[in-house]
N, C-alpha and C. Protein backbone atom coordinates (compact mmCIF):
# COMPACT_ATOMS: atom_id res chain seq x y z
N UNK A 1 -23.74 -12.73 -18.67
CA UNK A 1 -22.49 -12.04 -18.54
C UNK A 1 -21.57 -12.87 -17.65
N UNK A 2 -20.33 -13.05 -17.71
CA UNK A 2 -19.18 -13.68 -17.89
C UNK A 2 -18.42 -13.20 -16.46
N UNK A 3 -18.44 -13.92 -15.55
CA UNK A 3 -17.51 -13.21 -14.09
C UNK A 3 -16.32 -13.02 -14.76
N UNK A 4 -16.08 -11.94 -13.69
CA UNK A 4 -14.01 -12.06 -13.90
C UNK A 4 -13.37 -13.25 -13.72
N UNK A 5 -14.09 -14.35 -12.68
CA UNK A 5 -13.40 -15.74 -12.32
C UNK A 5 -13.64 -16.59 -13.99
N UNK A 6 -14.61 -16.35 -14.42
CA UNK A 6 -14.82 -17.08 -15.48
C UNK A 6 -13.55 -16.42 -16.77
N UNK A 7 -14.15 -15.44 -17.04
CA UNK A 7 -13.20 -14.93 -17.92
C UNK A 7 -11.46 -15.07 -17.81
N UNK A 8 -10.96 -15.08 -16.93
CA UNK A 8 -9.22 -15.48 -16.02
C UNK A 8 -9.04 -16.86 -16.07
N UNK A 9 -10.53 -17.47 -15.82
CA UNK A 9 -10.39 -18.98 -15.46
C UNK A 9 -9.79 -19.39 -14.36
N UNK A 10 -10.04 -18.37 -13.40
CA UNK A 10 -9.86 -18.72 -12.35
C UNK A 10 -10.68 -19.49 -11.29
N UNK A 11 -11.74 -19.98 -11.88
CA UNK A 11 -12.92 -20.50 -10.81
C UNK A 11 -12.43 -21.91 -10.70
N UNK A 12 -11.50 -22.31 -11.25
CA UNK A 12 -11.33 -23.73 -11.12
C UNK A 12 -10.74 -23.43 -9.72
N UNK A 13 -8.85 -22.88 -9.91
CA UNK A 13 -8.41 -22.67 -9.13
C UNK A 13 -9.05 -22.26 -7.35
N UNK A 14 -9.74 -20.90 -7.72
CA UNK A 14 -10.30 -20.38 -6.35
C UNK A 14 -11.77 -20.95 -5.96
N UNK A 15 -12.20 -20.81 -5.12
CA UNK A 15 -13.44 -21.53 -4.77
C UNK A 15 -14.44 -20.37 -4.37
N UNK A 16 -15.21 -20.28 -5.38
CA UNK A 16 -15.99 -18.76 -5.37
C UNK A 16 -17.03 -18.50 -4.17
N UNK A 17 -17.35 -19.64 -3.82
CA UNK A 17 -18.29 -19.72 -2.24
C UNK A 17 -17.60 -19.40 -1.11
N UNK A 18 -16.00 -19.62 -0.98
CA UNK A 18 -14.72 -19.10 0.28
C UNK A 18 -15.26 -17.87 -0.03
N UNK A 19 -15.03 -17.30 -1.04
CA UNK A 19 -15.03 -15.84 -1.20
C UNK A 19 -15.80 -15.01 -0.98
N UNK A 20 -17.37 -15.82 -1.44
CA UNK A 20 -18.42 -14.83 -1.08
C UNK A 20 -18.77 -15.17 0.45
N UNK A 21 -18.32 -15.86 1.17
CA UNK A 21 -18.52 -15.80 2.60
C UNK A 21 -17.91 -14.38 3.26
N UNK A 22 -16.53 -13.82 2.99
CA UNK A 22 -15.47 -13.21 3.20
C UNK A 22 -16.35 -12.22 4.02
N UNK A 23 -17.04 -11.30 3.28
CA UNK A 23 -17.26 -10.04 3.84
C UNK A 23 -18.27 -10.67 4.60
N UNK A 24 -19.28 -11.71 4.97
CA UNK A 24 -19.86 -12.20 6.23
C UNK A 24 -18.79 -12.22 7.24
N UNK A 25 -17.97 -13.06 7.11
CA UNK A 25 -17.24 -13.75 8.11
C UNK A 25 -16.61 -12.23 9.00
N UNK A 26 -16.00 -11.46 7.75
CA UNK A 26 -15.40 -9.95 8.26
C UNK A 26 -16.57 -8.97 9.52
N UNK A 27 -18.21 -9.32 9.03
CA UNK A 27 -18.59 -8.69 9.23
C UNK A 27 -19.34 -8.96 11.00
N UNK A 28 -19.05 -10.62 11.12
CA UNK A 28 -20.21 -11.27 11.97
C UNK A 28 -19.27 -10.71 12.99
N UNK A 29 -17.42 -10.98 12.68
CA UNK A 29 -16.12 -10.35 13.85
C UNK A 29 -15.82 -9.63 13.99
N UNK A 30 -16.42 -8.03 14.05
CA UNK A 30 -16.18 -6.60 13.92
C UNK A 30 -16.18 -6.63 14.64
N UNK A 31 -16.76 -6.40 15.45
CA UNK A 31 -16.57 -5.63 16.90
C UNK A 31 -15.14 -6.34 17.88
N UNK A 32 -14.94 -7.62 17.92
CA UNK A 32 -14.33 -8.25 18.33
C UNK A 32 -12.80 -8.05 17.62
N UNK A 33 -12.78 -7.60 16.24
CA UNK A 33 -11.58 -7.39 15.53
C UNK A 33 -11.56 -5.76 15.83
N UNK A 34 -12.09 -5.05 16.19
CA UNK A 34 -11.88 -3.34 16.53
C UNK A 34 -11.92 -3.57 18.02
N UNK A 35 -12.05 -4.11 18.55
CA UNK A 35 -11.48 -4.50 20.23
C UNK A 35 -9.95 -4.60 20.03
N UNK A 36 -9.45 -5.45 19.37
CA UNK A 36 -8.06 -6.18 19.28
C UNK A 36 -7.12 -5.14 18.51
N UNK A 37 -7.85 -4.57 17.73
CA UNK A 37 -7.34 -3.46 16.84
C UNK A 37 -6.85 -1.96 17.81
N UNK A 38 -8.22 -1.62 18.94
CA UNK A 38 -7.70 -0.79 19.43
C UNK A 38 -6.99 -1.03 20.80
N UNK A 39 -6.89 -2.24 20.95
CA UNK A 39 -5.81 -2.61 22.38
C UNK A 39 -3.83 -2.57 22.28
N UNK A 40 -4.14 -3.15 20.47
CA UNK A 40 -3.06 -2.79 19.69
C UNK A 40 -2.62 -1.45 19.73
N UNK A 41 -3.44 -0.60 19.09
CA UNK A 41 -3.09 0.79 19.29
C UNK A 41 -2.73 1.20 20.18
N UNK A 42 -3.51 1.07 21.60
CA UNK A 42 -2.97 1.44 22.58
C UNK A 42 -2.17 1.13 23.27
N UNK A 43 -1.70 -0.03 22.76
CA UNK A 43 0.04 -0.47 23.93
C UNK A 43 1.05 0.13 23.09
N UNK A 44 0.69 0.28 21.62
CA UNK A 44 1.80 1.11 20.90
C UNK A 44 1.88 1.97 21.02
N UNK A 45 0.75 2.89 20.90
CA UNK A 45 1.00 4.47 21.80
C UNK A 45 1.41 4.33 22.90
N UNK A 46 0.84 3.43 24.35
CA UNK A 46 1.74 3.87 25.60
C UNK A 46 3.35 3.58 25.18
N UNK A 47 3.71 2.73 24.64
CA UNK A 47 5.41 2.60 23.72
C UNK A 47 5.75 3.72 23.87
N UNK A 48 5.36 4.55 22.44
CA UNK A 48 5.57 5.55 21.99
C UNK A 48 5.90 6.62 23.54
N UNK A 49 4.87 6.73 24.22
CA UNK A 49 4.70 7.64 25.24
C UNK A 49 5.93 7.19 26.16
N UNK A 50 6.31 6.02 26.63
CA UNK A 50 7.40 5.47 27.71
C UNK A 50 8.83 6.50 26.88
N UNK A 51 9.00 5.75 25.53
CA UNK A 51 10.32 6.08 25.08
C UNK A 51 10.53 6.94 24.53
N UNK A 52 9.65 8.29 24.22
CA UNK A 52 9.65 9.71 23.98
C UNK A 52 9.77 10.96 25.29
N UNK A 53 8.67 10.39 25.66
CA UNK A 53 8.41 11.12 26.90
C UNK A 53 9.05 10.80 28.48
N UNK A 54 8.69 9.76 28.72
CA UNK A 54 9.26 9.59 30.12
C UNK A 54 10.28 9.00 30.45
N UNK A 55 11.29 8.52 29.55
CA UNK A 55 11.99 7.71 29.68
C UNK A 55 13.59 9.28 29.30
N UNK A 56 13.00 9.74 28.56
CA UNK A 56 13.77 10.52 28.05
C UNK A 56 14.38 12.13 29.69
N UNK A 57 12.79 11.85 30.52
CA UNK A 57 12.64 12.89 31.89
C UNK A 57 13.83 12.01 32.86
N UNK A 58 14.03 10.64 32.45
CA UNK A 58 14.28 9.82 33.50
C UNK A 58 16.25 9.47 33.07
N UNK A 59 16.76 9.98 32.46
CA UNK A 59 17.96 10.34 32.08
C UNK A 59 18.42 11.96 32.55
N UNK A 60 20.12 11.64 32.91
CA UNK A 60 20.57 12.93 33.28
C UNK A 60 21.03 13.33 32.12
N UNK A 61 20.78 14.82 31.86
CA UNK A 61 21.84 15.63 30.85
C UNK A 61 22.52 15.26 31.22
N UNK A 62 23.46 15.03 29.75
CA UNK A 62 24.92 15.63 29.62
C UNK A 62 25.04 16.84 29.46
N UNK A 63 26.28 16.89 30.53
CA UNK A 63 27.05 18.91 30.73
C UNK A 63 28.03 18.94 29.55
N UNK A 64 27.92 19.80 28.36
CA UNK A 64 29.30 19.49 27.92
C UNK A 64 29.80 21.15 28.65
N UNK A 65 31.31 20.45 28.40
CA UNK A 65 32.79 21.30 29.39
C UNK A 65 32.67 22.63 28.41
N UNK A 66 32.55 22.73 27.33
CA UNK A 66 32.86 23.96 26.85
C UNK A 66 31.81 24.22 26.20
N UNK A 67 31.42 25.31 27.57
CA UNK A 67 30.31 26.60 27.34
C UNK A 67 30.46 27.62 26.41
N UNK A 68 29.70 28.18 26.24
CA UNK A 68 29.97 29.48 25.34
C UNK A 68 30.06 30.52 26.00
N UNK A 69 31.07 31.38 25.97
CA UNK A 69 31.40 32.87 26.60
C UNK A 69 31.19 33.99 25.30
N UNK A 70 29.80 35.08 26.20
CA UNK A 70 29.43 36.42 25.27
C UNK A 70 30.95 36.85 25.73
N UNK A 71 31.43 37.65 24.08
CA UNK A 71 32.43 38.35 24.20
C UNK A 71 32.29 39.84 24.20
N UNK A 72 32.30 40.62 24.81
CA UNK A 72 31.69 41.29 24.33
C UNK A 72 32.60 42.17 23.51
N UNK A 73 33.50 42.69 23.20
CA UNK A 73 34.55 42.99 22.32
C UNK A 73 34.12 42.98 20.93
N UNK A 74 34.46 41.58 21.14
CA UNK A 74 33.72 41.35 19.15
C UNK A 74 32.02 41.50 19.09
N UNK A 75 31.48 41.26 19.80
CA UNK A 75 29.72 42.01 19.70
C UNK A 75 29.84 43.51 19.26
N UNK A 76 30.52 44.19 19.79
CA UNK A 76 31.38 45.09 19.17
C UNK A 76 31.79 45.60 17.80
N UNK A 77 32.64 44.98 17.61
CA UNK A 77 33.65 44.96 16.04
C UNK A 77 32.42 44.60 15.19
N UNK A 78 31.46 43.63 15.51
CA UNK A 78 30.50 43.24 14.14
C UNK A 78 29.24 44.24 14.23
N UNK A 79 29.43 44.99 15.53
CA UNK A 79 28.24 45.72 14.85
C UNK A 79 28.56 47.03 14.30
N UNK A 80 29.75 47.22 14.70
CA UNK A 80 30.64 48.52 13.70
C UNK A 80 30.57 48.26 12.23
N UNK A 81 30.80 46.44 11.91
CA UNK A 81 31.19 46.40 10.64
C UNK A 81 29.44 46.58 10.18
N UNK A 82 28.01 46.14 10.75
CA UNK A 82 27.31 46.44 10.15
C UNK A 82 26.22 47.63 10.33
N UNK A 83 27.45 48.70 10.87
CA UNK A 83 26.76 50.07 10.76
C UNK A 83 27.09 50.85 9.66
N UNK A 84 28.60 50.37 9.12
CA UNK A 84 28.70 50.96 7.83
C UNK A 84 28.13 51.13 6.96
């Protein structure tokens, strides 16, 4: 039976021994590639955490000038109109 490299004709091109090393090579640097993987993670989460969270405590509101005033008058008038 006939590889896929054979059948494509790709075995000239690719070098089928690179390939079957692959998942060795992946496998001998695990631990060392999930070290690097989760140091990554974690400076991106502390990121995340600086410019969501604390960075955001570390700014003053803005006041805006025009508050809202209860009227009470018209609190009034609209609940007349929806007692009808």
């Amino acid at each position: 039976m006939k590889s896929i490299f054979e059948k494509l004709k790709l075995s000239k091109i690719v070098d089928l021994e690179k390939i079957k090393k692959i998942p060795w090579v992946l496998g001998f640097y695990a631990f060392p590639i999930i070290l690097i993987l989760f140091l990554i993670n974690l400076i991106f989460g502390e990121f995340l955490l600086y410019k969501y969270v604390i960075s955001t405590n570390n700014e003053e509101p803005k006041i805006t000038e025009n508050t809202l005033k209860f009227e009470y008058n018209v609190y009034q008038k609209v609940l007349k109109e929806l007692n009808k």
